[in-house]
Protein backbone atom coordinates (compact mmCIF):
# COMPACT_ATOMS: atom_id res chain seq x y z
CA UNK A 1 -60.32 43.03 -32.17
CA UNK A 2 -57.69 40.80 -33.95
CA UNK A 3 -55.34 39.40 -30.85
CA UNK A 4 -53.31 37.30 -33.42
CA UNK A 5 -49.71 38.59 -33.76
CA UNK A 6 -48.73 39.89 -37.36
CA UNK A 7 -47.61 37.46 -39.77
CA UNK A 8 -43.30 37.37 -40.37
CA UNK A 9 -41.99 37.81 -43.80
CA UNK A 10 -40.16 34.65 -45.38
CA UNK A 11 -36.95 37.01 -44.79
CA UNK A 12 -37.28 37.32 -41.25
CA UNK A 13 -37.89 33.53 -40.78
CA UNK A 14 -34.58 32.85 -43.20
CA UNK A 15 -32.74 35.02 -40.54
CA UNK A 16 -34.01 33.18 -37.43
CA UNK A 17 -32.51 30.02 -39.26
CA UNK A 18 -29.37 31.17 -40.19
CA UNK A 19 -29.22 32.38 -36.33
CA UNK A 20 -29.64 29.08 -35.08
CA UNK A 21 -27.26 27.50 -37.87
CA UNK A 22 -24.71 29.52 -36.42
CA UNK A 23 -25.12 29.64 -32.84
CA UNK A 24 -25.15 25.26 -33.50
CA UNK A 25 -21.80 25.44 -35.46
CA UNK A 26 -20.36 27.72 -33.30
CA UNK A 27 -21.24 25.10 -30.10
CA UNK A 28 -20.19 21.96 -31.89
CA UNK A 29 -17.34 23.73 -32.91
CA UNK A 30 -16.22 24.58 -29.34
CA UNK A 31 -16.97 21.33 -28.42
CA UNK A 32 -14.69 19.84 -30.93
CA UNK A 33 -11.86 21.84 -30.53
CA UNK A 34 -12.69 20.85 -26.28
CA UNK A 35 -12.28 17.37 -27.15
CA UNK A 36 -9.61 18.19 -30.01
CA UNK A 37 -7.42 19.30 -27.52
CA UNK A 38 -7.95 16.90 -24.75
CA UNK A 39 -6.98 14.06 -27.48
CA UNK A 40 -3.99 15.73 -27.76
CA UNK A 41 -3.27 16.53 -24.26
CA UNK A 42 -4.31 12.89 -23.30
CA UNK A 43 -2.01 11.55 -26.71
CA UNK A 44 0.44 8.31 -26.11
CA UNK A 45 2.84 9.23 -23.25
CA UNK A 46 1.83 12.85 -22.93
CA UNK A 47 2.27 13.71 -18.99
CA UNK A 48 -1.49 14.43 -18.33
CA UNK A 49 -0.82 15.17 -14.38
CA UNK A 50 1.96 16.11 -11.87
CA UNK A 51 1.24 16.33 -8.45
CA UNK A 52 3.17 16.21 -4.92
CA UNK A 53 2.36 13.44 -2.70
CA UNK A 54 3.25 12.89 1.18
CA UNK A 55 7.23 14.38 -0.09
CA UNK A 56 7.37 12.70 -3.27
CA UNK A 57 7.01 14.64 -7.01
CA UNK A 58 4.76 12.34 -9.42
CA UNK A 59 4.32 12.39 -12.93
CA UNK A 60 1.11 10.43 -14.66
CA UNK A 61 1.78 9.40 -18.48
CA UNK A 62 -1.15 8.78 -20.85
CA UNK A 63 -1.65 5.24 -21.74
CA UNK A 64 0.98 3.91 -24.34
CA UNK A 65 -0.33 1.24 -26.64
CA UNK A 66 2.25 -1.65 -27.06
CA UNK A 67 0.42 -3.15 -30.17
CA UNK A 68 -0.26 -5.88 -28.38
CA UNK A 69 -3.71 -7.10 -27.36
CA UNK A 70 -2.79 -8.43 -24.11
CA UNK A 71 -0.26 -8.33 -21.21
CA UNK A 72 -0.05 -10.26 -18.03
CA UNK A 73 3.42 -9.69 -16.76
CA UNK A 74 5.77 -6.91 -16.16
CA UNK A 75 9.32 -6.43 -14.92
CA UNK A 76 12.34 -3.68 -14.68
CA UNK A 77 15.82 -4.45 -14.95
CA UNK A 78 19.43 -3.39 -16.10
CA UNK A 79 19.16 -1.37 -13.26
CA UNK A 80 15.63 0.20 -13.65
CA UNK A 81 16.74 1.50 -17.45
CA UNK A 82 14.73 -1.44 -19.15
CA UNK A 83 11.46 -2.94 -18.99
CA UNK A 84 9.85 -5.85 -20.58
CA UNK A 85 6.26 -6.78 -20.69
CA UNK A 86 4.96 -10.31 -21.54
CA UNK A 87 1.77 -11.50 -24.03
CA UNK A 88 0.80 -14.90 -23.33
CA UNK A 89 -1.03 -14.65 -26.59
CA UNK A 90 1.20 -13.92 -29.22
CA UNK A 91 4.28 -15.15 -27.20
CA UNK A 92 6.11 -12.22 -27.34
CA UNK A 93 8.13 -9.76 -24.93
CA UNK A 94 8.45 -5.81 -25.43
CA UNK A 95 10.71 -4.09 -24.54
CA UNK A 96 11.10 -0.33 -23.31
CA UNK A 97 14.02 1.59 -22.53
CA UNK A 98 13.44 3.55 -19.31
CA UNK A 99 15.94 5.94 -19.21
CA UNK A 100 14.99 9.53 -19.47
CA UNK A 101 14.82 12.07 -16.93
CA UNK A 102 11.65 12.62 -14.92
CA UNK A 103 8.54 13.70 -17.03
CA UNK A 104 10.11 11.54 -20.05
CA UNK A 105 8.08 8.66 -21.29
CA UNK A 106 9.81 5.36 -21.84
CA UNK A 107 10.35 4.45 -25.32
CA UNK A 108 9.52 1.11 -27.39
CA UNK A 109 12.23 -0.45 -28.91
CA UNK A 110 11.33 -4.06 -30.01
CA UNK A 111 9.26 -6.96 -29.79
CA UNK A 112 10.60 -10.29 -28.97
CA UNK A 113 9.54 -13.59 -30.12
CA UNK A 114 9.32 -16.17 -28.03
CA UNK A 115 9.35 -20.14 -28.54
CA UNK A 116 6.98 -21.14 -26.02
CA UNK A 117 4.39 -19.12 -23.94
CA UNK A 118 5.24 -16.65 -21.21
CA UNK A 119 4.31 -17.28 -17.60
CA UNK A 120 7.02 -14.67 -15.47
CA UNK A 121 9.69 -12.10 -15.77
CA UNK A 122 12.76 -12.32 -13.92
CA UNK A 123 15.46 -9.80 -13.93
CA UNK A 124 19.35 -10.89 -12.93
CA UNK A 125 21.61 -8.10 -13.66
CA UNK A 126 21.33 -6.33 -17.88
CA UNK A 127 19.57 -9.44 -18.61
CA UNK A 128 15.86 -10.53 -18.29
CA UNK A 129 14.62 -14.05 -18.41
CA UNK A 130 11.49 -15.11 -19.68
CA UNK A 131 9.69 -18.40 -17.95
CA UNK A 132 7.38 -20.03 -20.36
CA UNK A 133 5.35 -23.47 -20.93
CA UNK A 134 5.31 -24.84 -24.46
CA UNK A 135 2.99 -23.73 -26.64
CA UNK A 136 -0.26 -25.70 -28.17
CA UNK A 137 -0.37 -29.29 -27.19
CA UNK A 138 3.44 -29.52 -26.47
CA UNK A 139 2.44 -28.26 -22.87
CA UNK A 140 1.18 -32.26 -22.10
CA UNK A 141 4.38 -33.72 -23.34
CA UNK A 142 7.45 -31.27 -22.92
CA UNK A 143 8.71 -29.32 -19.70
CA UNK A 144 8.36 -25.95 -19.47
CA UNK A 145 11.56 -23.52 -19.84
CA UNK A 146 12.79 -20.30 -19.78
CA UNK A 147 15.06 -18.08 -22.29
CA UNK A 148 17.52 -15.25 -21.42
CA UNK A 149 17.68 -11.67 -23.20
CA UNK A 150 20.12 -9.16 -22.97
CA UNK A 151 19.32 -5.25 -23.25
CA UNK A 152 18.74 -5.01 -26.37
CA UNK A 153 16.63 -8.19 -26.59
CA UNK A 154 19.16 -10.34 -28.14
CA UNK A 155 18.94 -13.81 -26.95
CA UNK A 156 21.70 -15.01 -24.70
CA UNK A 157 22.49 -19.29 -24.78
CA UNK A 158 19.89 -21.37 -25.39
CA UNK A 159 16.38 -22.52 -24.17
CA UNK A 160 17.11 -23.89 -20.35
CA UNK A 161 14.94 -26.60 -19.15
CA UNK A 162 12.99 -25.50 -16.06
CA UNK A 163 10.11 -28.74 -15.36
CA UNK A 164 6.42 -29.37 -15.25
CA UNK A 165 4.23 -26.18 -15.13
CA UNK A 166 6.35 -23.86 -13.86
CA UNK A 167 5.04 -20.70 -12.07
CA UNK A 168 7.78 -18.29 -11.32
CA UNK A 169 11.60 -18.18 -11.01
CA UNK A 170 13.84 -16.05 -9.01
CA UNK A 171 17.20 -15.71 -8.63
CA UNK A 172 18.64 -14.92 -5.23
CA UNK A 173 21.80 -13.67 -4.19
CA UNK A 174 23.89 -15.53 -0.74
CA UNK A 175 27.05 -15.54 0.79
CA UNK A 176 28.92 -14.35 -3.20
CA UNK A 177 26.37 -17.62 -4.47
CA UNK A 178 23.34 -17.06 -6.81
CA UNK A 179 20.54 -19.66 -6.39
CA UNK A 180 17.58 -20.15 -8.48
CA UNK A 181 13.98 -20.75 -6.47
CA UNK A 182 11.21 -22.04 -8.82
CA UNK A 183 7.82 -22.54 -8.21
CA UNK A 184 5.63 -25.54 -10.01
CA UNK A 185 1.97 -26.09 -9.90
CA UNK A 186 2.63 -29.94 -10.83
CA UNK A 187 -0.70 -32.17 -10.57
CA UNK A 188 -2.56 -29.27 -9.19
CA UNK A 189 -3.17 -28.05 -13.35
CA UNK A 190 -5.13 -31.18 -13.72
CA UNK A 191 -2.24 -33.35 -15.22
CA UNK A 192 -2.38 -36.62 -13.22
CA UNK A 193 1.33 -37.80 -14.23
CA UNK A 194 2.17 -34.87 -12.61
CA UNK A 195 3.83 -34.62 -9.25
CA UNK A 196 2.56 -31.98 -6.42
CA UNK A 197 2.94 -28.81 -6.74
CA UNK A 198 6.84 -28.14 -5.05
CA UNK A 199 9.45 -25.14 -4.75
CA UNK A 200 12.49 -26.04 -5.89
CA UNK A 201 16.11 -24.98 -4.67
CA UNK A 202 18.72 -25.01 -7.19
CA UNK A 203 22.38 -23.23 -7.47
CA UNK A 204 22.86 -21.39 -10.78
CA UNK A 205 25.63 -20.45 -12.99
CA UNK A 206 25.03 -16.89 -14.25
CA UNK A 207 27.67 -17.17 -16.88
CA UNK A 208 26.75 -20.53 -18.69
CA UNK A 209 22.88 -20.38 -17.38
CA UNK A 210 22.81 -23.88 -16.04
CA UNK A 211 21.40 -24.76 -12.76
CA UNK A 212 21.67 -28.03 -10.55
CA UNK A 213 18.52 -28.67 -8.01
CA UNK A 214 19.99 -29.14 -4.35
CA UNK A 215 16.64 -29.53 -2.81
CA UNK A 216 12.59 -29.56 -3.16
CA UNK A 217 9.59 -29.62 -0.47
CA UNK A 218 5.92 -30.64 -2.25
CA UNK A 219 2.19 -29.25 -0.97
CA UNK A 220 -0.52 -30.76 -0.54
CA UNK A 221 -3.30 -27.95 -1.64
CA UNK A 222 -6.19 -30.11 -2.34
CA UNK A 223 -6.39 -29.31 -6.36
CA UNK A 224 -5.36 -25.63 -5.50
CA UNK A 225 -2.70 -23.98 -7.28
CA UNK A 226 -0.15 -22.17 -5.78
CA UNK A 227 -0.26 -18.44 -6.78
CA UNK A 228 3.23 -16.65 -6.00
CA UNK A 229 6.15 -16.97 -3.52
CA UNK A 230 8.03 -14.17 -1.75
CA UNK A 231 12.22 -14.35 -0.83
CA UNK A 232 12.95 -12.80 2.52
CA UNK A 233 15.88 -12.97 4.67
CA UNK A 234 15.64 -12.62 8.18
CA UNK A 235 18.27 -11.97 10.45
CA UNK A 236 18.41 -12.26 14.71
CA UNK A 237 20.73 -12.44 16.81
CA UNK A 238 23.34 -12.70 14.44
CA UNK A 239 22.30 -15.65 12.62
CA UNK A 240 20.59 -14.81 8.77
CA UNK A 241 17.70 -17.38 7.64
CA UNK A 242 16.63 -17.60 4.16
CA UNK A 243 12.52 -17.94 4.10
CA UNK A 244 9.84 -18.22 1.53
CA UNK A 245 6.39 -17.52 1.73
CA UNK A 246 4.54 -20.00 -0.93
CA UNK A 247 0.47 -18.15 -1.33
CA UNK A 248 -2.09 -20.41 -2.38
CA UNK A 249 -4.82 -17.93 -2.16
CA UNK A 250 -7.37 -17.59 0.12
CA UNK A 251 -8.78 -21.25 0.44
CA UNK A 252 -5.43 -23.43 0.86
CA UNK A 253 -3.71 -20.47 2.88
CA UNK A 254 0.03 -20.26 2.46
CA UNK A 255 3.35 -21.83 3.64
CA UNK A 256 6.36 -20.90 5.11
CA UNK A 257 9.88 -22.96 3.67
CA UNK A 258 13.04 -22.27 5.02
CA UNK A 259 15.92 -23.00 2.84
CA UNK A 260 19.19 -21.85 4.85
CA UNK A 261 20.60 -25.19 3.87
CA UNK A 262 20.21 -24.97 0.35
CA UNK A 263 20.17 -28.68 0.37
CA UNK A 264 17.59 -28.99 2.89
CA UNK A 265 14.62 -27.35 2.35
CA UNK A 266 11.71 -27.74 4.72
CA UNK A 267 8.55 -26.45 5.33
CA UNK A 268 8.18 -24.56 8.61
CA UNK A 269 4.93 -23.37 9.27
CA UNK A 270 1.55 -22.98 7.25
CA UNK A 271 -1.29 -21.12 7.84
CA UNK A 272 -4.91 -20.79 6.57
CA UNK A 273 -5.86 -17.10 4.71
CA UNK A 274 -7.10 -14.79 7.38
CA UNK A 275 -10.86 -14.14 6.95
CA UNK A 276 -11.94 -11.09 5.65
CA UNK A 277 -9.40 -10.54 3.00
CA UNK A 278 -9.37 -10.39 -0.65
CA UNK A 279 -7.65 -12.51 -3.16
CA UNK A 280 -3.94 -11.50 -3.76
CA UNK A 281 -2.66 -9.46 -5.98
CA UNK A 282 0.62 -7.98 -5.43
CA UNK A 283 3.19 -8.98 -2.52
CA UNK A 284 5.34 -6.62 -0.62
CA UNK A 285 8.33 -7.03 1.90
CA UNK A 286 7.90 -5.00 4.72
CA UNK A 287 11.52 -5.53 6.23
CA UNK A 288 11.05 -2.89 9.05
CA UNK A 289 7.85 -4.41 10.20
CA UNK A 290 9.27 -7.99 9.48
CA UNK A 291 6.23 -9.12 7.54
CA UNK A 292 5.35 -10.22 3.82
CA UNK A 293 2.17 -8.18 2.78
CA UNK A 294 -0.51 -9.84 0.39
CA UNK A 295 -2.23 -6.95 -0.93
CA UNK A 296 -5.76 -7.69 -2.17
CA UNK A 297 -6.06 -7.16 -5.99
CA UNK A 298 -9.39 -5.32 -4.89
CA UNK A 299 -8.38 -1.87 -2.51
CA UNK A 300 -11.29 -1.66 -1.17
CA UNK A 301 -11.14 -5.12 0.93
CA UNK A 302 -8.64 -5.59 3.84
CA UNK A 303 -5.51 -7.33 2.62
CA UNK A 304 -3.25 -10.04 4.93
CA UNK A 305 0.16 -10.05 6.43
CA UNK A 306 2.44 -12.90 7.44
CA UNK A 307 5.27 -12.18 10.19
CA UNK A 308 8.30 -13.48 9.26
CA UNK A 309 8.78 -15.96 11.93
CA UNK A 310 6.05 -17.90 10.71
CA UNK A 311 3.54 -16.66 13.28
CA UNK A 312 -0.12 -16.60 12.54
CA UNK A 313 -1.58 -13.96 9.51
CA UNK A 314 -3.48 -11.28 10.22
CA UNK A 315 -6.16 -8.89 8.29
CA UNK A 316 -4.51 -5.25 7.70
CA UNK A 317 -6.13 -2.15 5.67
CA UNK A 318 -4.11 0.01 3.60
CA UNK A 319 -6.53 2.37 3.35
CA UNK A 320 -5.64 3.56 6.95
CA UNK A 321 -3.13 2.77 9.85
CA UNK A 322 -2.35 -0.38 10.76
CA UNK A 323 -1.45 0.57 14.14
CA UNK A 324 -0.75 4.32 15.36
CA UNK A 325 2.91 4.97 15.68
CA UNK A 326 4.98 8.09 15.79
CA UNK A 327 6.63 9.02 12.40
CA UNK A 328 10.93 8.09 13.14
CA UNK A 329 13.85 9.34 11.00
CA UNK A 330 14.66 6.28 13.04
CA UNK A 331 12.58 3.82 11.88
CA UNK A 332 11.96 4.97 8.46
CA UNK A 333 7.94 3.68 7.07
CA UNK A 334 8.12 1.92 4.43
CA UNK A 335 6.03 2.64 1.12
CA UNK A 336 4.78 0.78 -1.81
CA UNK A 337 2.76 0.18 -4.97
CA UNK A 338 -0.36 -1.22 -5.43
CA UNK A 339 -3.15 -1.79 -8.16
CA UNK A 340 -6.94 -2.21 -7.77
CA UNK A 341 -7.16 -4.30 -10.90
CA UNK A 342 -11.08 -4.47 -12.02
CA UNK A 343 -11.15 -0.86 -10.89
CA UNK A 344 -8.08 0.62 -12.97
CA UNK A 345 -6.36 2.65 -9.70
CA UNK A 346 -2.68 2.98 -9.01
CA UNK A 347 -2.22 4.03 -5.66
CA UNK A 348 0.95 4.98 -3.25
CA UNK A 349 0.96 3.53 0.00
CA UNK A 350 2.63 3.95 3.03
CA UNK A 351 2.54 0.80 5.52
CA UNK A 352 2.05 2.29 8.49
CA UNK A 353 0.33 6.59 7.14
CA UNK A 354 -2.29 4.37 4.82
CA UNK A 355 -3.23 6.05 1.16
CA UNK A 356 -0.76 8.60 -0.17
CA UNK A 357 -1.59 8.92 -3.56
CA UNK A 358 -4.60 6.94 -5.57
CA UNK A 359 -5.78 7.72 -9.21
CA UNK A 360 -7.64 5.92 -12.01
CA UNK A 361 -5.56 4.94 -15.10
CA UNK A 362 -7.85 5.50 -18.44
CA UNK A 363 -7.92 3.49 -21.68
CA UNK A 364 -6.34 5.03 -25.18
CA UNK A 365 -6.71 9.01 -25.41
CA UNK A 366 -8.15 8.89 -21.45
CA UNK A 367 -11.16 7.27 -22.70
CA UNK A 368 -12.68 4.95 -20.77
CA UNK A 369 -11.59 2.14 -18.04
CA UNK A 370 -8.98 -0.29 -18.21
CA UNK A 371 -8.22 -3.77 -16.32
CA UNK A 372 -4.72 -4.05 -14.86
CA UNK A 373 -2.90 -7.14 -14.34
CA UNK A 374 0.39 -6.24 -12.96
CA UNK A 375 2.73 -3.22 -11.74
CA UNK A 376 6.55 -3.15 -11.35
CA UNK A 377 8.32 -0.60 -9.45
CA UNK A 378 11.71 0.65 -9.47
CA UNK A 379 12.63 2.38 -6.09
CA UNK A 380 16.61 3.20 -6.19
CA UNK A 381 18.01 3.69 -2.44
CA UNK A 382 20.40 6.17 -3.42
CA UNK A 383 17.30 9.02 -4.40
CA UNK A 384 17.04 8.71 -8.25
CA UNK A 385 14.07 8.59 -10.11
CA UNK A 386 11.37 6.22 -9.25
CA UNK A 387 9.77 4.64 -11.55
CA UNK A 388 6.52 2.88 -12.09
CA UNK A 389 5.21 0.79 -14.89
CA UNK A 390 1.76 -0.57 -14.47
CA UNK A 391 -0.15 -2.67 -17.47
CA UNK A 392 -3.77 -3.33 -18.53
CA UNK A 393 -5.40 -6.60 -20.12
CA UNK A 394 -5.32 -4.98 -23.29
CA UNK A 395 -1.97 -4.51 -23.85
CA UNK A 396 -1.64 -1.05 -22.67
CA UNK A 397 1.32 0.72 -20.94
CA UNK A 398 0.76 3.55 -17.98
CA UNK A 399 4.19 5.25 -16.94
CA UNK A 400 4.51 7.02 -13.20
CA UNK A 401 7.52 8.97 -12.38
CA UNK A 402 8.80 10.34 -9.11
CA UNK A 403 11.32 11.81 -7.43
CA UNK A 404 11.83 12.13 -3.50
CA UNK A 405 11.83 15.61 -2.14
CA UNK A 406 14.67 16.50 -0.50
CA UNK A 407 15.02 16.04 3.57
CA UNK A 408 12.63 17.67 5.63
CA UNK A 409 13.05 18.69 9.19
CA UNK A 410 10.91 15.90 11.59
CA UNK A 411 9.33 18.96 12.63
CA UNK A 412 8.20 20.32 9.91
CA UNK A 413 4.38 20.56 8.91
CA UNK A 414 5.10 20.14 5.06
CA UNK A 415 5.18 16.26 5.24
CA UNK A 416 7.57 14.17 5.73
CA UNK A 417 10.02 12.28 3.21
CA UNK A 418 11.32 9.39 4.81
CA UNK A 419 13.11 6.80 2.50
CA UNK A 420 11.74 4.09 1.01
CA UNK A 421 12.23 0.14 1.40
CA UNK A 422 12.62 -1.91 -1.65
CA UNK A 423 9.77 -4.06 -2.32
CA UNK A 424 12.69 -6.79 -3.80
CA UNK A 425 15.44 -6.36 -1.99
CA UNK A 426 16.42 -9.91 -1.62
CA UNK A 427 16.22 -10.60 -5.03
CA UNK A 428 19.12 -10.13 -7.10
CA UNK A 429 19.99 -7.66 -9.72
């Protein structure tokens, strides 16, 4: 008995393969035309999500490329209807015009060159102005500066001399008078004719760009340099103090300097970093809670807060509660931005409710991770369109859009949209 199955004709075999041929092609094209359409869907500013979060209407934006290959620094201004992003490498600004309606991309309109390289953003008004240190070896023998741009990214005046490694610059708003606070890492950069690293107090002429130092105070950090400083004013019983909070990171600890007399500056208090906390990487002014927040640049560790009346730090999550209290209409919480930079995640916090809204941002097309190095927000009080920017390494752009829901009862079980605080709302516009 023959158990051996009958042979199969060479045109049964030629059908088997042409079988196969097609089922493949018919998979690989499905899976192109998958991926075909999420490159399209995850194109340059494309919205690729929209989602409600704790009263508030978000919009995600697909990475925008800025053809840049880096970008460190980040800023809104003309009243949250321009942006410009910094590249220390090529020494150049872009900028974006914000403008459209929720769900609307922003849009690139130039690139600015620069004549030195960029270290901050500071927005005053239409006008942004760049901080920079000199470029190649001029940074051992000139003074850093900073330049002025309107709008459109015309530049406004000339170069203005700022001083020895200069950090960051704000300008400040009191009593109808605009001051200029400016923070130097001196000697601490390894220059030895250097002085220490110092804040520095100066009135400044908005019109002709010129400022005149009234006053300095100098740290002693042991080799550390200082990281950022935070403008807060803080009023009691009447009386309004003007304070800074000068972060040196986690070994040094930070410093508290009054400047109320602009010609007296002095520093008031200074603390060691609490234990347990990350390294910084954004700063938020809680004004209801009366505290500076230095939120770690990784989520997952505990961040620190520093009261404003220069009392000791302490370790806070903003993953969860810091402390159970009863949502007020009263006493509205306050919320925030924040990036986890190695990870990639934007995430919406509230300072009192925790997480509200966390997501990865993706590299060109959604395709793989991304490292962020800064975020800017634009939170309006009167209930316009807020408006996120956040930027990778790499030079990338990610847009977030939102809009506050309208009021909800306090006894509703929808959520609850209480206003927000502005993270800057001693600096001036």
């Amino acid at each position: 008995m023959n158990d051996e199955p009958p042979p199969t004709s060479p045109s049964q075999d030629a059908v088997t393969i042409r079988l196969l041929i097609g089922i493949a092609a018919c998979a690989l094209s499905g899976m192109l035309a998958y991926y075909a359409t999420k490159l399209v869907r995850m194109a340059p500013g494309n919205q690729i999500r929209a989602t409600w979060a704790a009263g508030e209407f978000w919009s995600i934006h697909a990475r925008m490329g800025s053809k840049l290959q880096r970008a460190d620094h980040v800023a809104f201004y003309d009243d949250g209807n321009r942006l410009a992003m910094s590249c220390p490498r090529y020494s150049k600004i872009t900028l974006w015009d914000c403008s459209g309606i929720i769900g609307t991309p922003p849009l690139r309109i130039r690139d600015v060159d620069l004549q030195g390289r960029p270290v901050g953003l500071t927005a005053f008004g239409d006008r942004i102005a760049v901080l920079q240190r000199p470029p190649g070896d001029d940074r051992h023998i000139k003074p850093g500066f900073f330049e002025v741009f309107d709008r459109d990214g015309t530049r406004v005046g000339e170069p203005v001399e700022a001083g020895w490694e200069p950090d960051q610059m704000e300008f400040i708003e009191r009593e109808g008078k605009t001051y200029a606070i400016m923070l130097f890492s001196g000697s601490a950069e390894g220059e030895t004719n250097r002085g220490a690293p110092s804040l520095v107090i100066a009135s400044f002429d908005r019109e002709r760009l010129t400022f005149e130092k009234l006053s300095h105070v100098d740290f002693e950090t042991n080799g550390e340099n200082p990281l950022h400083f935070e403008p807060v004013n803080v009023t009691a019983e009447g009386k309004t103090a003007a304070r800074v909070l000068v972060c040196f990171g986690r070994k040094p600890g930070a410093a508290w300097v009054d400047w109320t007399d602009p010609k007296a500056a002095k520093i008031t208090a200074r603390h060691a970093w609490p234990d347990g906390t990350g390294e910084p990487a954004r700063y938020v002014t809680d004004i209801a809670q009366r505290r500076v927040l230095a939120i770690s640049g990784d989520l997952a560790q505990d961040s620190a807060e520093f009261p404003f009346d220069g009392g000791a730090p302490a370790r806070v999550s903003i993953k969860s509660p810091s402390k159970t209290v009863e949502n007020s209409w009263n006493e509205p919480e306050m919320r925030f931005v924040a990036i986890d930079q190695e990870k990639g995640v934007f995430g919406r916090f509230g300072s009192r409710q925790g997480v509200f809204l966390e997501m990865p941002l993706k590299g060109p097309f959604g395709l793989g991770s991304v490292r962020l190095t800064d975020v800017a927000a634009f939170e309006p009080q009167d209930g316009r369109i807020l408006k996120i920017a956040a930027i990778d390494r790499s030079g990338g752009l990610h847009w977030i859009g939102g809009v506050p829901m309208p009021t909800i009862p306090a006894n509703s079980n929808s959520g609850s949209a209480v206003p927000s605080i502005s993270n800057d709302s001693a600096k001036a516009r």
